[in-house]
PDB file of N, CA and C in Angstrom:
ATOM      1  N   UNK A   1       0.841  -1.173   0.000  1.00  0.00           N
ATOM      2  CA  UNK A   1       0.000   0.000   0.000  1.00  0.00           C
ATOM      3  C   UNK A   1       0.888   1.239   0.000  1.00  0.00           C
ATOM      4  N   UNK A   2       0.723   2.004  -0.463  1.00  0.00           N
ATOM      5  CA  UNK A   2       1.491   3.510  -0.724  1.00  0.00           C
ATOM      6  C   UNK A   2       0.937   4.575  -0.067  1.00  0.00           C
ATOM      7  N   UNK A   3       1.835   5.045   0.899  1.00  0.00           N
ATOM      8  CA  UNK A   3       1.513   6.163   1.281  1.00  0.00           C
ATOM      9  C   UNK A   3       1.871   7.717   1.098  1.00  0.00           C
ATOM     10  N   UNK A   4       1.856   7.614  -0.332  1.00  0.00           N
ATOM     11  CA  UNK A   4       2.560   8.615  -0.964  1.00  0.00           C
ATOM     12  C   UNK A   4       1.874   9.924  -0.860  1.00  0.00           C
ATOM     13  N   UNK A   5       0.083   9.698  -1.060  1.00  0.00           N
ATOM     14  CA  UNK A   5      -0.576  11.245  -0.439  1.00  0.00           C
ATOM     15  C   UNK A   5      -0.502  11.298   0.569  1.00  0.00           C
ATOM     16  N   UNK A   6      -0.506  10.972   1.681  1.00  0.00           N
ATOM     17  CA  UNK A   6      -0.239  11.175   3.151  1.00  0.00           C
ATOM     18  C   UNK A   6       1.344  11.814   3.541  1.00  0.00           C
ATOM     19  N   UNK A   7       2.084  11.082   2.707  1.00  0.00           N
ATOM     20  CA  UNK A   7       3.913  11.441   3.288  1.00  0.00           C
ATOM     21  C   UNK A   7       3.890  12.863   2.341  1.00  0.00           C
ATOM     22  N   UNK A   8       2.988  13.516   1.285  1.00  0.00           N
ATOM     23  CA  UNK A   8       2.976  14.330   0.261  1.00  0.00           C
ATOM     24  C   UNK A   8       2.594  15.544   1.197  1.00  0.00           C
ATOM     25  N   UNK A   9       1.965  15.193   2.034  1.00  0.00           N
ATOM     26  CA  UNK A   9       1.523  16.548   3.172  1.00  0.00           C
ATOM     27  C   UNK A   9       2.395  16.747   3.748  1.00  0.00           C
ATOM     28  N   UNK A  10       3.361  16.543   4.146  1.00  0.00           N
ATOM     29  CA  UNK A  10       4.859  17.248   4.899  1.00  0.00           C
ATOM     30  C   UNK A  10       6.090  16.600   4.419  1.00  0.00           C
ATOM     31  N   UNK A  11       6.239  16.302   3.025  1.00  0.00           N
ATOM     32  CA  UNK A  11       7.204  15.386   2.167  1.00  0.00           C
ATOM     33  C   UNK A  11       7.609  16.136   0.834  1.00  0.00           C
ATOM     34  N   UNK A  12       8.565  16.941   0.121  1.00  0.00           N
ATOM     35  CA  UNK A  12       8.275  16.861  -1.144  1.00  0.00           C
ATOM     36  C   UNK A  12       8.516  15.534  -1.789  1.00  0.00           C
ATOM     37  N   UNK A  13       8.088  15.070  -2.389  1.00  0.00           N
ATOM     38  CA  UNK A  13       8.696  13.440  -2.738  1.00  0.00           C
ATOM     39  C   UNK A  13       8.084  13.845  -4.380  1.00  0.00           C
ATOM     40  N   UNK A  14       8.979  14.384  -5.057  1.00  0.00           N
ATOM     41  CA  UNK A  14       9.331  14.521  -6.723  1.00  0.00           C
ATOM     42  C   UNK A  14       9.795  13.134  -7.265  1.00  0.00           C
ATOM     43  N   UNK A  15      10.097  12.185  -6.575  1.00  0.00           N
ATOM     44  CA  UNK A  15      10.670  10.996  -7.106  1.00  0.00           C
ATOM     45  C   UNK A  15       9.782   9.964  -6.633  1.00  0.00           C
ATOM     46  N   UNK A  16       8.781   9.980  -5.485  1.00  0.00           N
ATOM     47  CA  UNK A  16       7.980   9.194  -5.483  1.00  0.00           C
ATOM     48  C   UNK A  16       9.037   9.071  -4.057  1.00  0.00           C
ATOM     49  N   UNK A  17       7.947   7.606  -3.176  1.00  0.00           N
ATOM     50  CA  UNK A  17       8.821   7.423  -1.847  1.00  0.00           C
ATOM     51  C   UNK A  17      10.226   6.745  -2.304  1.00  0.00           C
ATOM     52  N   UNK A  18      10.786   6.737  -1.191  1.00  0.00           N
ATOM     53  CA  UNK A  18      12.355   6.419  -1.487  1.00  0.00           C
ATOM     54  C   UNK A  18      12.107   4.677  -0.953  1.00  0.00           C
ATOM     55  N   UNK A  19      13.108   4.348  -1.296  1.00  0.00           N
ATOM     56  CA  UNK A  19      13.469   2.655  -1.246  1.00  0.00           C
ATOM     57  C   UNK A  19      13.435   2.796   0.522  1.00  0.00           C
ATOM     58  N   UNK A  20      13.624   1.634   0.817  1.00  0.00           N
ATOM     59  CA  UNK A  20      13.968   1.463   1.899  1.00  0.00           C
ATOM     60  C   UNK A  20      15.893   1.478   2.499  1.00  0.00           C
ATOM     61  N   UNK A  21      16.213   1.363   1.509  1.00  0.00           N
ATOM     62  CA  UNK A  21      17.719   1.601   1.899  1.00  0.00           C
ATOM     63  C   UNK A  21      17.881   3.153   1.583  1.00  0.00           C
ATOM     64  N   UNK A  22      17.405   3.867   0.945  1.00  0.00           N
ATOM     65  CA  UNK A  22      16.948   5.183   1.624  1.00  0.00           C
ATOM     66  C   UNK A  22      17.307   5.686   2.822  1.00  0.00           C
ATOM     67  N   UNK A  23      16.460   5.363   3.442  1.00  0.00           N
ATOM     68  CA  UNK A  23      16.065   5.417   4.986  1.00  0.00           C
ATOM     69  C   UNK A  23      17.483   4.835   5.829  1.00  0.00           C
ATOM     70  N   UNK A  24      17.779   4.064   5.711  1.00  0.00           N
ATOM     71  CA  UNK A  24      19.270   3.532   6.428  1.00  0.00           C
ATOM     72  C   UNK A  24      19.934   4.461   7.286  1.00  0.00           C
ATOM     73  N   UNK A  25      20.779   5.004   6.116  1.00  0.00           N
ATOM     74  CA  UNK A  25      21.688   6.111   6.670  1.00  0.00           C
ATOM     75  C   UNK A  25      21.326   7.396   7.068  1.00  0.00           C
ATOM     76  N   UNK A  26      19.771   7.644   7.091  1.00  0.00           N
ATOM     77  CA  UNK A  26      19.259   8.331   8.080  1.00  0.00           C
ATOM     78  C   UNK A  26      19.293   7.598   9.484  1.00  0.00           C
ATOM     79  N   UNK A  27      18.523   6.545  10.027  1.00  0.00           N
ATOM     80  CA  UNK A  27      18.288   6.509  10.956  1.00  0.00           C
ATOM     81  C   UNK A  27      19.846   5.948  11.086  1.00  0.00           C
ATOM     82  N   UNK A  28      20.450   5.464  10.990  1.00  0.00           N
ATOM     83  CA  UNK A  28      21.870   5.604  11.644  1.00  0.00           C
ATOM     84  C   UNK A  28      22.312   6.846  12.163  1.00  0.00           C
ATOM     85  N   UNK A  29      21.956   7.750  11.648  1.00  0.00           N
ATOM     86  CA  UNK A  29      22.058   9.068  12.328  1.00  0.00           C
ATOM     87  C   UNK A  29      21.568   9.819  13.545  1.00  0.00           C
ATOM     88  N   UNK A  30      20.701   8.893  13.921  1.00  0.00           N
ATOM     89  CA  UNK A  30      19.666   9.219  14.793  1.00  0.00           C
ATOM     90  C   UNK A  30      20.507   8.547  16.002  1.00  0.00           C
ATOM     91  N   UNK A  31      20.265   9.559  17.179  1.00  0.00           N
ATOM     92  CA  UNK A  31      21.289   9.025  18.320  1.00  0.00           C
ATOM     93  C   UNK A  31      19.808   8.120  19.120  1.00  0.00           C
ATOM     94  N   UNK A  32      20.234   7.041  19.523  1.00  0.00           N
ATOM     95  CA  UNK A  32      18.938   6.096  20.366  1.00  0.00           C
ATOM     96  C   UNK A  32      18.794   7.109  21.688  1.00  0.00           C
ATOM     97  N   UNK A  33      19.912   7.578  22.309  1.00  0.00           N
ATOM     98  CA  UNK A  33      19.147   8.358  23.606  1.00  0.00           C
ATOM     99  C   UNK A  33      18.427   9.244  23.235  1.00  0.00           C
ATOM    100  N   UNK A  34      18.346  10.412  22.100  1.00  0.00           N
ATOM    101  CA  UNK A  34      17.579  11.678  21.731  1.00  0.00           C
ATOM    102  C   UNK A  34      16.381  11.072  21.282  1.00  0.00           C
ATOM    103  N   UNK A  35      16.435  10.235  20.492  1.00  0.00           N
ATOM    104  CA  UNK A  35      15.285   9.180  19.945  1.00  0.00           C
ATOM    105  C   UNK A  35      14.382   8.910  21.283  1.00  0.00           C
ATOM    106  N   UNK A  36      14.827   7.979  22.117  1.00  0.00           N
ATOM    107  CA  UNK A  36      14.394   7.474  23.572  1.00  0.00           C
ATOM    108  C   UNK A  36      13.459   9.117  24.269  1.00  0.00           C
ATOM    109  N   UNK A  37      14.681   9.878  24.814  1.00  0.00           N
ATOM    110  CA  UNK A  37      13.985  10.808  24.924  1.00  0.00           C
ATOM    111  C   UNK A  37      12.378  11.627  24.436  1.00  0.00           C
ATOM    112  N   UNK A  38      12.553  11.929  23.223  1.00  0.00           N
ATOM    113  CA  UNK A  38      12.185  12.578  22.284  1.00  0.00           C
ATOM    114  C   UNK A  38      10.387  11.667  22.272  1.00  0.00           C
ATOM    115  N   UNK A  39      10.627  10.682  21.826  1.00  0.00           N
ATOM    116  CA  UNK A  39       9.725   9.549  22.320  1.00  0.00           C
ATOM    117  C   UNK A  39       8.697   9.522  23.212  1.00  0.00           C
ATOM    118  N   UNK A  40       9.399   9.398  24.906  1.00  0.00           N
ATOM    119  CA  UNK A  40       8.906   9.605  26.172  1.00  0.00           C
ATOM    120  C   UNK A  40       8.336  10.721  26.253  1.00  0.00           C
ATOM    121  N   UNK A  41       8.666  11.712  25.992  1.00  0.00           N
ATOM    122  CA  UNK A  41       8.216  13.280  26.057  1.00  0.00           C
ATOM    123  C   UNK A  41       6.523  12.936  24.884  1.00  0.00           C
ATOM    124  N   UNK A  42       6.722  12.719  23.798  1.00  0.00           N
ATOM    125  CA  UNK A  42       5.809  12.802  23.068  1.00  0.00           C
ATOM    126  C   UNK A  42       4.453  11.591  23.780  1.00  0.00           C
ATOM    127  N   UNK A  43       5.098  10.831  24.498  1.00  0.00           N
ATOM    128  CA  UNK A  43       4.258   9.320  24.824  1.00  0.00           C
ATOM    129  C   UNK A  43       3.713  10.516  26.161  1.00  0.00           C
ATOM    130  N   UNK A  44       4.476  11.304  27.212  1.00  0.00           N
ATOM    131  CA  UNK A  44       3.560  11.471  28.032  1.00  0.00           C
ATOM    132  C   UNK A  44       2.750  12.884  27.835  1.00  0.00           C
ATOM    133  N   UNK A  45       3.204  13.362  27.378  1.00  0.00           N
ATOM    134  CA  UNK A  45       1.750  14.601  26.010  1.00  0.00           C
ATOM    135  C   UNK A  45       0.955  13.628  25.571  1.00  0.00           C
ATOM    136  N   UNK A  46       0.788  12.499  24.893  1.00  0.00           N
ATOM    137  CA  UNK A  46      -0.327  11.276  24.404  1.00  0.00           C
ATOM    138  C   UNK A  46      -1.353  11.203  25.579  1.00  0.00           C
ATOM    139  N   UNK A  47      -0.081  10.419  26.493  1.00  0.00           N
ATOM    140  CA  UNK A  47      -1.234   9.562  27.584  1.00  0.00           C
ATOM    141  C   UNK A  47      -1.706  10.426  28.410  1.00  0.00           C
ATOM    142  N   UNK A  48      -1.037  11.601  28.992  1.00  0.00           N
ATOM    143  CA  UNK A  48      -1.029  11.949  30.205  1.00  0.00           C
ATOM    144  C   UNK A  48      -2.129  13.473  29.373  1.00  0.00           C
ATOM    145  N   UNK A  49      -2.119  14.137  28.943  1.00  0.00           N
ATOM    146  CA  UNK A  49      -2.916  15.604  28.488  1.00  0.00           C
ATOM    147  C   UNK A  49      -4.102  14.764  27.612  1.00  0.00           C
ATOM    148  N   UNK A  50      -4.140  13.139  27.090  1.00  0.00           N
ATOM    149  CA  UNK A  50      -5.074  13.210  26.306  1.00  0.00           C
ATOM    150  C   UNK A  50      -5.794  12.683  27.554  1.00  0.00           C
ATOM    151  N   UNK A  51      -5.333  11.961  28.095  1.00  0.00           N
ATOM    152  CA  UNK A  51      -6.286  10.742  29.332  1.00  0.00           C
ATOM    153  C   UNK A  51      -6.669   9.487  28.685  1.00  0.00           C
ATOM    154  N   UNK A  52      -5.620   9.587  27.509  1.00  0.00           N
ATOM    155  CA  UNK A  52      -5.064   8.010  26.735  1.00  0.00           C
ATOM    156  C   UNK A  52      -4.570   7.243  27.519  1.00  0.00           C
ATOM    157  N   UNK A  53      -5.348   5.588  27.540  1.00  0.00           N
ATOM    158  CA  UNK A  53      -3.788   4.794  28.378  1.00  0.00           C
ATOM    159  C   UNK A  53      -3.921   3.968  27.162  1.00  0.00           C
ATOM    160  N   UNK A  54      -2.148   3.335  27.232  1.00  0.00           N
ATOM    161  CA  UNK A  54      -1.027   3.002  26.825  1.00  0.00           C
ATOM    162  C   UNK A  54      -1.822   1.236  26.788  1.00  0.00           C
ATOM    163  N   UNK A  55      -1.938   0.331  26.277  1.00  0.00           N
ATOM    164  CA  UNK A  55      -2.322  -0.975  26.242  1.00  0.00           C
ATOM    165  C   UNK A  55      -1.029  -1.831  25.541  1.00  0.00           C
ATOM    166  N   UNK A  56      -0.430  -2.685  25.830  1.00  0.00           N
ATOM    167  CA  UNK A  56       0.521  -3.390  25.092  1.00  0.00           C
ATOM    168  C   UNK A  56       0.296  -4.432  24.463  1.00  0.00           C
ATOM    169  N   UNK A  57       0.276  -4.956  23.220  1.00  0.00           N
ATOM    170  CA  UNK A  57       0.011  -5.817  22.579  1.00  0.00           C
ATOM    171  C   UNK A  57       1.108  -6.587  22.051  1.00  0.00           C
ATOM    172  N   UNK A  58       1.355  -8.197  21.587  1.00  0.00           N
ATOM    173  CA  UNK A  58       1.886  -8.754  21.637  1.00  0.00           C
ATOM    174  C   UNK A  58       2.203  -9.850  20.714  1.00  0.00           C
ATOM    175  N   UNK A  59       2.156  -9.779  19.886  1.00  0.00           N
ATOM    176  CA  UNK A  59       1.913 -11.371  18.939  1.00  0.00           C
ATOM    177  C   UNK A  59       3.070 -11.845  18.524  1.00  0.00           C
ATOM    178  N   UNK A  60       2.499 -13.411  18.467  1.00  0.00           N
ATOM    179  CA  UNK A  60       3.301 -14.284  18.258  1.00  0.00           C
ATOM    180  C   UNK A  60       3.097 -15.542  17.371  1.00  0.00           C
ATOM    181  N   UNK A  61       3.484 -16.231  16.578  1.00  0.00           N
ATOM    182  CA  UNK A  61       3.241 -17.506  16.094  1.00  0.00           C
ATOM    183  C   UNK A  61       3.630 -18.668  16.433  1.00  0.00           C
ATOM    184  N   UNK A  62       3.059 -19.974  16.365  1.00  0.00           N
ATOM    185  CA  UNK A  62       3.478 -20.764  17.667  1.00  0.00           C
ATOM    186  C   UNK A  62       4.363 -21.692  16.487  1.00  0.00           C
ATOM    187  N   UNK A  63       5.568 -21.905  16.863  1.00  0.00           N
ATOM    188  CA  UNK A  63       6.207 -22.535  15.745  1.00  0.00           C
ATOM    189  C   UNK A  63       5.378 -24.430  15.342  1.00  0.00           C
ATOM    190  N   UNK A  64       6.027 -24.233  14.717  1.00  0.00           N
ATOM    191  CA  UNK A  64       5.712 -25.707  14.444  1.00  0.00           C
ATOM    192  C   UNK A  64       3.674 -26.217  14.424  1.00  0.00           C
ATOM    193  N   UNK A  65       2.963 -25.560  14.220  1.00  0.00           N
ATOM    194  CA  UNK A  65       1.666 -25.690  14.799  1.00  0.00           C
ATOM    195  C   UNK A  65       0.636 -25.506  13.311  1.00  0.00           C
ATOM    196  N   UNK A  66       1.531 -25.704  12.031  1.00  0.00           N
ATOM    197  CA  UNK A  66       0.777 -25.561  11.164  1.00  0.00           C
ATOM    198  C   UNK A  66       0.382 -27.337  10.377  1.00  0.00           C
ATOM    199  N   UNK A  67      -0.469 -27.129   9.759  1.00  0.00           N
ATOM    200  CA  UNK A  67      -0.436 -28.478   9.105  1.00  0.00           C
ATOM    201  C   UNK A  67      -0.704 -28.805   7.856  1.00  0.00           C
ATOM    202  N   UNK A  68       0.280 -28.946   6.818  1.00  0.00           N
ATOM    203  CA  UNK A  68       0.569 -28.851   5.554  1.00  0.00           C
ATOM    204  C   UNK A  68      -0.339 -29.745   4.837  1.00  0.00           C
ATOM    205  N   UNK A  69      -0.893 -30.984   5.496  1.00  0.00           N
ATOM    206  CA  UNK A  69      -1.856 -32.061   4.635  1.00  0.00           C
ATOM    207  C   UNK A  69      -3.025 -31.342   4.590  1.00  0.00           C
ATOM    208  N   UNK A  70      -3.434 -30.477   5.923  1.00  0.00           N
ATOM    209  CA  UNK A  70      -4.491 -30.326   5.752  1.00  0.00           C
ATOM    210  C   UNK A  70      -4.960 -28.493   5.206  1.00  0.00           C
ATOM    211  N   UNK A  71      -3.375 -28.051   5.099  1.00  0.00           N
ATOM    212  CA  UNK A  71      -3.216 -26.713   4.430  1.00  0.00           C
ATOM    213  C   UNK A  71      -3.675 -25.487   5.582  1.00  0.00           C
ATOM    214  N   UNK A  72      -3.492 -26.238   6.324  1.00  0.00           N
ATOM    215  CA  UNK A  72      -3.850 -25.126   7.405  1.00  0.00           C
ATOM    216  C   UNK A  72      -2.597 -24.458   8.125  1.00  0.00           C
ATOM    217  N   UNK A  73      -2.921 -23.043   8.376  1.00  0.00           N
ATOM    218  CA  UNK A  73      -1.720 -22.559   8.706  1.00  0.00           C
ATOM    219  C   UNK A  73      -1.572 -22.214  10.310  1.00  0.00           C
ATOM    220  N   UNK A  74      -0.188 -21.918  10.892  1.00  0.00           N
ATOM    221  CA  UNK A  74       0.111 -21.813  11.839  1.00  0.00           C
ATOM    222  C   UNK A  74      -0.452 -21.233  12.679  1.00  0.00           C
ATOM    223  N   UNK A  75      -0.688 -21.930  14.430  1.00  0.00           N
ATOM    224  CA  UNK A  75      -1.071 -20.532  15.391  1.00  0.00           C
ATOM    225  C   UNK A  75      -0.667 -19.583  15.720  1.00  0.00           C
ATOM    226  N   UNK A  76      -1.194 -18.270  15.842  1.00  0.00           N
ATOM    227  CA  UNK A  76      -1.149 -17.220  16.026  1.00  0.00           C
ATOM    228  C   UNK A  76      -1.588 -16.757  17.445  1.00  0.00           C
ATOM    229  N   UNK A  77      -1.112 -16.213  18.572  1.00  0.00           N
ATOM    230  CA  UNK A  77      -1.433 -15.883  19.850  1.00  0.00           C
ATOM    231  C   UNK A  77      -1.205 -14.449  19.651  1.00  0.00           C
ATOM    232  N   UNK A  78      -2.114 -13.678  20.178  1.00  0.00           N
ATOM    233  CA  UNK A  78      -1.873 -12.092  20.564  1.00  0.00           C
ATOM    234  C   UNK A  78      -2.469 -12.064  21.810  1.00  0.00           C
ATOM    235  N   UNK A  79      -1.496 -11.428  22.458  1.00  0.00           N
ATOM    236  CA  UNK A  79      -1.413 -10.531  24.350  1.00  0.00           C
ATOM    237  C   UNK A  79      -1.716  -9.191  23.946  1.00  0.00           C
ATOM    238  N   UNK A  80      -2.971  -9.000  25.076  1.00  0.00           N
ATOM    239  CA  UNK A  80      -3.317  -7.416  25.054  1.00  0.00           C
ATOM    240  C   UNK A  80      -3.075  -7.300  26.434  1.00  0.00           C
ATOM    241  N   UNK A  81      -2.628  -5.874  27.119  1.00  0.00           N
ATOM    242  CA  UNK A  81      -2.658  -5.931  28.501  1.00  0.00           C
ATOM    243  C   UNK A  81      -3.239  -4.413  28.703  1.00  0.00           C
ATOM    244  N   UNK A  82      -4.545  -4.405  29.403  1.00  0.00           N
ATOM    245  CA  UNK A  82      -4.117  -3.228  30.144  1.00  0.00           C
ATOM    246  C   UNK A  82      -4.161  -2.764  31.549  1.00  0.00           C
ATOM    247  N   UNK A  83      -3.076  -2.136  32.172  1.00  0.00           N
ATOM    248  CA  UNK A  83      -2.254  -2.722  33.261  1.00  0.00           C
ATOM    249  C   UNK A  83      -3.700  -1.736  34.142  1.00  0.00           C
ATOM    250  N   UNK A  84      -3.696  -0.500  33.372  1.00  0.00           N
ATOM    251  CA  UNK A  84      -4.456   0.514  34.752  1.00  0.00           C
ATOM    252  C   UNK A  84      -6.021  -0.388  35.070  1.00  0.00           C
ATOM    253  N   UNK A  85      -6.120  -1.071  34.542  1.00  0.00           N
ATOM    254  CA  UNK A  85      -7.796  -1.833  34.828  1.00  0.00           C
ATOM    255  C   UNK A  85      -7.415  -3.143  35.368  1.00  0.00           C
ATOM    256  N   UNK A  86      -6.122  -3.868  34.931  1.00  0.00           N
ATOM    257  CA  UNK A  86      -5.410  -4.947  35.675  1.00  0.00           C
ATOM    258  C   UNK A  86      -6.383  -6.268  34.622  1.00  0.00           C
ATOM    259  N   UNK A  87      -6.752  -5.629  33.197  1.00  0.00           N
ATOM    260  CA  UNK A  87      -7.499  -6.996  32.325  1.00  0.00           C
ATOM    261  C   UNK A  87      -6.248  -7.449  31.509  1.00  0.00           C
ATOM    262  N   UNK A  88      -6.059  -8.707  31.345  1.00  0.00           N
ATOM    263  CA  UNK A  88      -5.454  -9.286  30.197  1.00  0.00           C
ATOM    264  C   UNK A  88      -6.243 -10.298  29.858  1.00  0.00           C
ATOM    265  N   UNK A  89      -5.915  -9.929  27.896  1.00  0.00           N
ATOM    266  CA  UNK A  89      -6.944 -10.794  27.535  1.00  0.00           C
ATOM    267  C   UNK A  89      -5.625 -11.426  26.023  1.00  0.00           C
ATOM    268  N   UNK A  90      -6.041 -12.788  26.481  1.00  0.00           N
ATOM    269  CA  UNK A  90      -4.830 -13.761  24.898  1.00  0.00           C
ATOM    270  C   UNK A  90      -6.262 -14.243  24.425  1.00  0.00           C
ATOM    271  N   UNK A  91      -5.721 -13.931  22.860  1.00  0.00           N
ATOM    272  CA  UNK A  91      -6.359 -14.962  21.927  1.00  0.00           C
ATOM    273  C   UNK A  91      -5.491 -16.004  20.939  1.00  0.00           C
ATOM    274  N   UNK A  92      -6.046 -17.273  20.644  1.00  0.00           N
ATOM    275  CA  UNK A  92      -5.072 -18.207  19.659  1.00  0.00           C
ATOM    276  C   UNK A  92      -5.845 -18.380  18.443  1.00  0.00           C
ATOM    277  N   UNK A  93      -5.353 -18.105  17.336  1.00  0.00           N
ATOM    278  CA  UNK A  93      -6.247 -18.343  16.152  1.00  0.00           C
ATOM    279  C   UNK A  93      -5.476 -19.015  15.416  1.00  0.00           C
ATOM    280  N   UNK A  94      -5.865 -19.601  14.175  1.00  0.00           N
ATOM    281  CA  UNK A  94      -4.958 -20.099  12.575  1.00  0.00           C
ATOM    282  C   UNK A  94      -5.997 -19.209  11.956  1.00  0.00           C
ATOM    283  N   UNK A  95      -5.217 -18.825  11.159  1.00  0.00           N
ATOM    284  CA  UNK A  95      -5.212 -17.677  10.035  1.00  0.00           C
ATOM    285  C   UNK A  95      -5.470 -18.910   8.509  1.00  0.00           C
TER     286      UNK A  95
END
């Protein structure tokens, strides 16, 4: 999917989006503590001024759990947590 009108609102992109190796030697540039920082600051303006909470989600595929005779594919588990209500809820599906 292309998100070329969306990145076009604060992007000039005359060449269309860039590759992904593009992008590389930018974020190599990017120091992880200012990043980290920069981040946290924006996460507690989110949660804390909107009265957003934060939920963590989790997925995973369960190896080995698919079955090729019968073309069915592997399980899938996703963890939701959210801590301020103290609910966690897993689901297991095949896709």
């Amino acid at each position: 999917m292309s998100h070329q009108h969306w990145l076009s609102t604060f992007l000039a992109l005359p060449n269309g989006i860039p590759i992904a190796d593009t992008y590389r030697p930018v974020f190599e540039q990017i120091s992880p503590r200012a990043f980290e920082n920069s981040f946290e600051s924006w996460l507690i303006i989110f949660v804390i001024d909107n009265g957003a909470e934060v939920i963590p989600i989790d997925g995973k595929q369960i190896k080995g759990s698919y079955d090729r005779n019968q073309g069915k594919s592997a399980l899938h588990v996703v963890s939701a947590i959210a801590s301020e209500h103290r609910l966690f809820r897993r689901s297991c599906e095949s896709r």
